[in-house]
Protein backbone atom coordinates (compact mmCIF):
# COMPACT_ATOMS: atom_id res chain seq x y z
CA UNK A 1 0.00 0.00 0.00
CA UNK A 2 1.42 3.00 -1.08
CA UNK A 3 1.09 6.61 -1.56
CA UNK A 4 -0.44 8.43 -4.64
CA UNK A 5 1.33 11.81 -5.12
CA UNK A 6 -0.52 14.80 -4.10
CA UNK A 7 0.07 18.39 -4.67
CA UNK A 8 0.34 21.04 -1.96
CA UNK A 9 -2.55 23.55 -1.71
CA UNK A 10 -2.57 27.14 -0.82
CA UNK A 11 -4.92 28.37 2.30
CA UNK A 12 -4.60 32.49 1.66
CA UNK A 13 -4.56 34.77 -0.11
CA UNK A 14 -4.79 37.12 2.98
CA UNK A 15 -4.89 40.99 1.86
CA UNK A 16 -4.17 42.89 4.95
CA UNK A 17 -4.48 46.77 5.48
CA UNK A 18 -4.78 48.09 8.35
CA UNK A 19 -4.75 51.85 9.25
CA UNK A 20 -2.14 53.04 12.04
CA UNK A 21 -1.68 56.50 13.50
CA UNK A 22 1.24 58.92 12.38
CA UNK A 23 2.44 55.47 9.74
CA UNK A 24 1.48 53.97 6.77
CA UNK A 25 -1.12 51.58 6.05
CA UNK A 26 0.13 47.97 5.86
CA UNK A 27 0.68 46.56 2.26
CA UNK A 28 -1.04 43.33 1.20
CA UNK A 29 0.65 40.32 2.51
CA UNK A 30 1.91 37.70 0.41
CA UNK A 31 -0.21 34.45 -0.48
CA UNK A 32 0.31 32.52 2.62
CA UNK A 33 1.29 29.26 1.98
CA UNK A 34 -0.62 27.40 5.14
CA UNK A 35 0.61 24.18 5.80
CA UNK A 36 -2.74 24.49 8.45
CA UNK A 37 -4.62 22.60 5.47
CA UNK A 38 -2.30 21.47 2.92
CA UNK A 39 -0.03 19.77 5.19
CA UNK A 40 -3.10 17.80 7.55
CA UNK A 41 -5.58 17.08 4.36
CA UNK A 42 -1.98 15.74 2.27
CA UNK A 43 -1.72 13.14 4.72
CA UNK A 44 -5.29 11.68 4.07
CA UNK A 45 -4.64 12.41 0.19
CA UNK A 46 -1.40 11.01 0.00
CA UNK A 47 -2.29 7.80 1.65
CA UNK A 48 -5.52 7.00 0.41
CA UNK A 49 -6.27 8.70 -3.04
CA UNK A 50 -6.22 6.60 -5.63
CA UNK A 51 -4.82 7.44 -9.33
CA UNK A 52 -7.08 9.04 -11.97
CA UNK A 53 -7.28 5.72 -14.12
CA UNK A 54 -7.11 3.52 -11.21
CA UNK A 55 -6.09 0.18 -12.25
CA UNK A 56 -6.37 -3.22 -10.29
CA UNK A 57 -3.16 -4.61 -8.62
CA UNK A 58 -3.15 -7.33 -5.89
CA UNK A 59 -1.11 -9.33 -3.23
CA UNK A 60 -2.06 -12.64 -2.03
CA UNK A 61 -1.28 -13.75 1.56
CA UNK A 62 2.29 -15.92 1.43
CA UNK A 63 0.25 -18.45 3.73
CA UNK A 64 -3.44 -18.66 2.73
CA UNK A 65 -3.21 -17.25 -1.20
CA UNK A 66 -5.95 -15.18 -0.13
CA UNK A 67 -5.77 -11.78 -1.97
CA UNK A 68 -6.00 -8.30 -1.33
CA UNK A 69 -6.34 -5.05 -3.56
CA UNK A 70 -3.93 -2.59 -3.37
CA UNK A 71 -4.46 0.59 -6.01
CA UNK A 72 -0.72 0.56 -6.82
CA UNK A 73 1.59 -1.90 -8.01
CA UNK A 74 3.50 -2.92 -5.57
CA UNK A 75 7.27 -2.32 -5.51
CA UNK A 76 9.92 -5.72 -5.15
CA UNK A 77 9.43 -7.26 -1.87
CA UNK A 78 6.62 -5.81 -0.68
CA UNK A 79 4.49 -8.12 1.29
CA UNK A 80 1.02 -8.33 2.27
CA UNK A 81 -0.95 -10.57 5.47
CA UNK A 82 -4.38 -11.17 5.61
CA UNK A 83 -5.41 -12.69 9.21
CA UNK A 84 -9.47 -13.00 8.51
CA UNK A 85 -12.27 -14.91 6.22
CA UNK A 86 -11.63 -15.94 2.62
CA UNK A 87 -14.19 -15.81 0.39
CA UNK A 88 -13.94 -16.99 -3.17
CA UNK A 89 -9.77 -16.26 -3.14
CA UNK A 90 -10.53 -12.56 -1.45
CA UNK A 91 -10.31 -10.99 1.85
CA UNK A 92 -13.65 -10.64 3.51
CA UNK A 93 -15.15 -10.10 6.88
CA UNK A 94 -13.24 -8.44 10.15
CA UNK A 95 -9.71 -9.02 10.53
CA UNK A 96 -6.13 -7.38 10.31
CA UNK A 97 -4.05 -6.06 7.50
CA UNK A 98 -0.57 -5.89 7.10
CA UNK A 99 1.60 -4.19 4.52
CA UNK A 100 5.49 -4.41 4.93
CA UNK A 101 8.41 -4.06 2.70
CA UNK A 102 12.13 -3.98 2.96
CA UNK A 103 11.52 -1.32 5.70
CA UNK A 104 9.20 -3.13 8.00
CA UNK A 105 5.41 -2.93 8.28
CA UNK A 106 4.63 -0.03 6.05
CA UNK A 107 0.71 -0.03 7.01
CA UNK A 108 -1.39 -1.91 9.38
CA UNK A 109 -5.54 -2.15 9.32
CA UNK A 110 -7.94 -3.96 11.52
CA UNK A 111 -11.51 -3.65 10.38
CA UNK A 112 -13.76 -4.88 7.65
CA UNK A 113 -12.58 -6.45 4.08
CA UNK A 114 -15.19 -7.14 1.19
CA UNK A 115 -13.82 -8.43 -1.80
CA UNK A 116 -10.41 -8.30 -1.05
CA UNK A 117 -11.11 -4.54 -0.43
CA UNK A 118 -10.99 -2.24 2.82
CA UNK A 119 -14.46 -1.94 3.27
CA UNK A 120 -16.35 -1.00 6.52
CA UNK A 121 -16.10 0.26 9.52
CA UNK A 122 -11.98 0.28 10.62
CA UNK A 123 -8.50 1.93 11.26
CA UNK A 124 -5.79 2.26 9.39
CA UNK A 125 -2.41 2.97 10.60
CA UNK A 126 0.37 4.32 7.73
CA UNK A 127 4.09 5.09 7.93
CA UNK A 128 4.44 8.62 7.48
CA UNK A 129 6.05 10.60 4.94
CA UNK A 130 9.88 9.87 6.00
CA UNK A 131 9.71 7.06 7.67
CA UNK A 132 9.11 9.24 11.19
CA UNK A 133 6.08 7.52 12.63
CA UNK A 134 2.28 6.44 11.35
CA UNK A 135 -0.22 8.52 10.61
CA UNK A 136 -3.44 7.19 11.90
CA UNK A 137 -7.24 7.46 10.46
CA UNK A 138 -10.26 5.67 12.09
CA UNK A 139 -13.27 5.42 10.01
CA UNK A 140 -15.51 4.11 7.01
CA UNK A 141 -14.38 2.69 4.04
CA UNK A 142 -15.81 2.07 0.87
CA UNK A 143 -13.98 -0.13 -2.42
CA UNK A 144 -10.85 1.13 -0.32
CA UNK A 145 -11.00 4.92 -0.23
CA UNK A 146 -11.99 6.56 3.12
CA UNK A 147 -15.51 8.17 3.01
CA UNK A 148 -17.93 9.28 5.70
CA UNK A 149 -17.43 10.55 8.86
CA UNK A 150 -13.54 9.51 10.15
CA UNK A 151 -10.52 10.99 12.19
CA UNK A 152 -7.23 11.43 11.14
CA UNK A 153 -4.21 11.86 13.43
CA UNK A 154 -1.22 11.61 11.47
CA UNK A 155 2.51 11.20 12.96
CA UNK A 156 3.53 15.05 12.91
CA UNK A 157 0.60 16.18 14.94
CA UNK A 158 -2.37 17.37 12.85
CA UNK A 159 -5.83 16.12 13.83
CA UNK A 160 -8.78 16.50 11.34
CA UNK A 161 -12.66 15.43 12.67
CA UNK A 162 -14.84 15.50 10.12
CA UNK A 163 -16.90 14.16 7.39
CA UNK A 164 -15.24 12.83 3.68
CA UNK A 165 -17.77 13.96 0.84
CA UNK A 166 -16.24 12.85 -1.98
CA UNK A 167 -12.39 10.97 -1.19
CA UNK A 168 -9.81 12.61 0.39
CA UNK A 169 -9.73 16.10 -1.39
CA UNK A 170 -12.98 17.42 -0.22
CA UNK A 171 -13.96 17.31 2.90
CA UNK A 172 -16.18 19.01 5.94
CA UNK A 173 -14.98 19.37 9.50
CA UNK A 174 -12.48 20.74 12.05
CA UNK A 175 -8.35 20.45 11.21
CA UNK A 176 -6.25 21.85 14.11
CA UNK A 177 -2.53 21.75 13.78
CA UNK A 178 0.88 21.14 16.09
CA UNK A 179 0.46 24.79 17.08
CA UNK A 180 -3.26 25.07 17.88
CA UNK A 181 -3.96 26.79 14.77
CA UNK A 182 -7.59 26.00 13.64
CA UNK A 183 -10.18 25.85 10.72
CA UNK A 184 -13.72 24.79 10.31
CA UNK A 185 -15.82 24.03 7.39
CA UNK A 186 -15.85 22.37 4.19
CA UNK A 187 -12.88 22.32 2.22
CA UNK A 188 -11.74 21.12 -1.16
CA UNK A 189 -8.24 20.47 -2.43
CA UNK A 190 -6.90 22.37 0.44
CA UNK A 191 -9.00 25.72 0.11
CA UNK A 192 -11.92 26.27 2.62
CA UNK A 193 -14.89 27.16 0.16
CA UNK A 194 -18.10 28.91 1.32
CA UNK A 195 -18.10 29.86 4.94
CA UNK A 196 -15.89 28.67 7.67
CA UNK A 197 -14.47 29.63 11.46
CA UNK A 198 -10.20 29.92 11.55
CA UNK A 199 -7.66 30.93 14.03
CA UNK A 200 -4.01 31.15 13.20
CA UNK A 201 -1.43 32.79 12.56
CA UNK A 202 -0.08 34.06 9.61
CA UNK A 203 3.14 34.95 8.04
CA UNK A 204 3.66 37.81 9.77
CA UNK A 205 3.07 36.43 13.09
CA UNK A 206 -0.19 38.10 13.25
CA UNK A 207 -2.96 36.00 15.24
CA UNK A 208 -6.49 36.02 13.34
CA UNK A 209 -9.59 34.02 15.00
CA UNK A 210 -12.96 34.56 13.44
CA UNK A 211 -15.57 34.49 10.07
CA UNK A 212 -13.97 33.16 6.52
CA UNK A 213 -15.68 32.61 3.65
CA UNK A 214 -13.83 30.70 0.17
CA UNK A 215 -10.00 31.01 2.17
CA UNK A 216 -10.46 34.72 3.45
CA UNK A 217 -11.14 36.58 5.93
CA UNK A 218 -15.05 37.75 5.60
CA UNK A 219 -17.58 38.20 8.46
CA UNK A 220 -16.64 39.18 11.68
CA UNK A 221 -13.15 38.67 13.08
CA UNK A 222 -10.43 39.74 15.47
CA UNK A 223 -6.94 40.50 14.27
CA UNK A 224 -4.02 40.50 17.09
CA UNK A 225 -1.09 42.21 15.63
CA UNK A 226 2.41 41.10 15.87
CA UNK A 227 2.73 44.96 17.03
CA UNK A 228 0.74 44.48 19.54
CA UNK A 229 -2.00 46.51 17.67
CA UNK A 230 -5.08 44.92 17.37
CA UNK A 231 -8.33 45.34 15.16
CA UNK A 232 -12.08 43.54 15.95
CA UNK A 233 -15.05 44.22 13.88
CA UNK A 234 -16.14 43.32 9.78
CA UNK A 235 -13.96 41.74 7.02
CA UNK A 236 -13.85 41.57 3.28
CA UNK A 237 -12.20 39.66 0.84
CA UNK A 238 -9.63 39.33 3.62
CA UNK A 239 -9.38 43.30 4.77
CA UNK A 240 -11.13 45.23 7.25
CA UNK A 241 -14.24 46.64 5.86
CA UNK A 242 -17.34 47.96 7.41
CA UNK A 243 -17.62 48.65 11.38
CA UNK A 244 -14.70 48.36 13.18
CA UNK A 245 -12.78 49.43 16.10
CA UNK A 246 -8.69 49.56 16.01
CA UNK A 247 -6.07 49.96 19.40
CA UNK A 248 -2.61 50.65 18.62
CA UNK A 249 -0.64 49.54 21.16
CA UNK A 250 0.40 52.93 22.01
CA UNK A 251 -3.20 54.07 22.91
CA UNK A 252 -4.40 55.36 19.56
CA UNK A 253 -7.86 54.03 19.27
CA UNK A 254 -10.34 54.26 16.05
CA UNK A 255 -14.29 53.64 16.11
CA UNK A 256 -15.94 53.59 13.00
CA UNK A 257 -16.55 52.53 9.25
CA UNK A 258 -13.91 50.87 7.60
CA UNK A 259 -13.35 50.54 3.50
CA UNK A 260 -10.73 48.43 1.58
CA UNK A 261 -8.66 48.26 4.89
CA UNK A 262 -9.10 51.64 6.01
CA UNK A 263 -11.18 54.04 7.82
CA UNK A 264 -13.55 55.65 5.62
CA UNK A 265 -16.90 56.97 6.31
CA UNK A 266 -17.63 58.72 9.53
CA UNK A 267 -15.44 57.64 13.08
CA UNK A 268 -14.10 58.49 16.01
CA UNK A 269 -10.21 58.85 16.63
CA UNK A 270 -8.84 59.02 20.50
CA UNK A 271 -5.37 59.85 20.60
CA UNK A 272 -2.79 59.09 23.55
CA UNK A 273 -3.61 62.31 25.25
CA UNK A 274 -7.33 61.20 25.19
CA UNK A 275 -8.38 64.19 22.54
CA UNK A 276 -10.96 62.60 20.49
CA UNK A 277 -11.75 63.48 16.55
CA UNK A 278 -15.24 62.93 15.22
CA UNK A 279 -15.50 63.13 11.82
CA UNK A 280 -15.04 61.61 8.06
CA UNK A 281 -12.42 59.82 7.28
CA UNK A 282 -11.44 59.43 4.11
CA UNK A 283 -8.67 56.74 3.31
CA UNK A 284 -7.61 57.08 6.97
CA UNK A 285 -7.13 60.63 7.56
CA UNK A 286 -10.10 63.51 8.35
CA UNK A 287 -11.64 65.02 5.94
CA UNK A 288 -14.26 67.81 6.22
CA UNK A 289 -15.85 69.38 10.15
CA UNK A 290 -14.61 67.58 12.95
CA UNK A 291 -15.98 67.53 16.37
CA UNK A 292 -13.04 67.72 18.73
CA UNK A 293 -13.21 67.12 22.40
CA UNK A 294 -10.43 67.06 25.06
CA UNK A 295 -9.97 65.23 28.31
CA UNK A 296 -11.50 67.67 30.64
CA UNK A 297 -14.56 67.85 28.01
CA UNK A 298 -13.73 71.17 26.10
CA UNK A 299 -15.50 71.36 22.73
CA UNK A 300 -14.69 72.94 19.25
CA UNK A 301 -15.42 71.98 15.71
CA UNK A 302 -12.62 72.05 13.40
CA UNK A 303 -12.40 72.02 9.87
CA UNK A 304 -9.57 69.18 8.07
CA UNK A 305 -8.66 68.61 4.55
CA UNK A 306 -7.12 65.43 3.61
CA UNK A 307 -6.28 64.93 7.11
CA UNK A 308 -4.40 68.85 8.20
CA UNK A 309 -6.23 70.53 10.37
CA UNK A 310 -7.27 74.25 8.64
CA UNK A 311 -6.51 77.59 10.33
């Protein structure tokens, strides 16, 4: 039993803009290359997808003849046990599965057989990429490909609980990695599509946990800068957008309508020394009258222009 190649899937893009006081919005970051779903749903893929034209290669038991299906041709010395039923020259009923080559055991099942076939209710341990350990699923089988509800633990760490929909590259349920990092929803060759629930962290060491929707951020969503700066409130297509509030770690503090990744539409700015600016924003600066009040609650209305205050 061996694995069928399988190519690594992105999780991002990720645009990211954020507005900061007295500094210049953050650029869009890079496509984040998330091994969060590519690595965890690659282990499944690799070890139980089965080629395009899948053709039918088998092993027989050295002791009983009895044979079992394996959907690649197995290599020189590569060895198969069957410890269960025989039915018409084919595995069948409960029993245990081993594979082992030159290496050792290379994959052990105990569960149902039909046909010579994994088929059933069962669990399947395989030696992971490397030889470092076995990656472990427990669930149903059909005609040997994994389908239904399952779990899969594999040897580096990541855990995905969840439902199979249609083999091994499309999936529903909840994949958390080594690092706690988190998604949940339905995903499909290594992209979340339609809506979903994520925390990570990204390339830039920024911590995210809320609403995605088709691999970016959208919905509601908090946003823990590497800065220490944080932003909670509405995303879109992966940047802030709509009502919003941001804290810069040195006090600064925004309340208001975001656009594209920046405020726009009316807010409120606080600054360190607790002076607060009530206006439109436009692009992140003031534009236009602006209520200003200080900390001891002194009012005046100011007029701004592209974010300078007029005389």
């Amino acid at each position: 039993m061996k694995r069928s190649a399988w190519p690594l899937c992105y999780f991002g893009p990720y645009p990211r803009r954020l507005y900061r006081e007295q500094a210049a919005p953050r650029s869009r970051g890079k496509v984040m290359k998330s091994l969060m779903i590519s690595t965890g749903l690659a282990v499944l893929a690799a070890a139980f997808s089965l080629p395009v034209h899948a053709q039918d290669y088998w092993l027989s038991d050295q002791i009983t003849d009895c044979e079992i299906w394996s959907a690649d041709q197995p290599e020189d010395g590569e060895m198969a046990s069957w410890t269960g039923a025989c039915l018409d020259g084919k595995a069948q009923g409960s029993g245990t599965l081993l594979f082992w080559d030159k290496n050792g055991v290379s994959a052990r099942y105990t569960g149902e057989m039909r046909d010579g076939k994994i088929h059933g209710q069962g669990t399947v341990e395989m030696r992971a990429e490397g030889g470092d350990g076995y990656d472990n699923y427990t669930g149903a089988f059909e005609g040997g490909r994994p389908v239904g509800e399952g779990v899969l633990v594999s040897a580096s760490g990541y855990r995905f609980d969840g439902e199979l929909i249609d083999g091994v590259h499309h999936g529903r349920g909840k994949l958390t990695t080594p690092e706690g990092w988190m998604v949940r929803g339905e995903i499909k060759d290594g992209k979340v599509i339609g809506e979903g629930l994520a925390y990570y962290q990204d390339e830039n060491s920024d911590l995210y946990f809320g609403d995605i929707e088709n691999s970016q951020r959208q919905g509601i969503g908090i946003l823990l800068m590497q800065s220490d700066d944080a932003y909670i409130g509405e995303f879109h297509q992966g940047a802030p957008h709509g009502n919003g509030i941001f804290e810069g770690a040195n006090g600064y503090l925004y309340v208001g309508q975001y656009e594209n990744g920046k405020p726009n539409g009316m807010g409120t700015a606080i600054d360190t020394e607790r002076t607060s600016y009530q206006g439109h924003f436009i692009d992140g600066t003031l534009d236009g009258q602006v209520l200003v009040t200080t900390a001891d609650g002194q009012q005046t209305v100011e007029t701004w222009v592209q974010g300078r205050k007029m005389q």
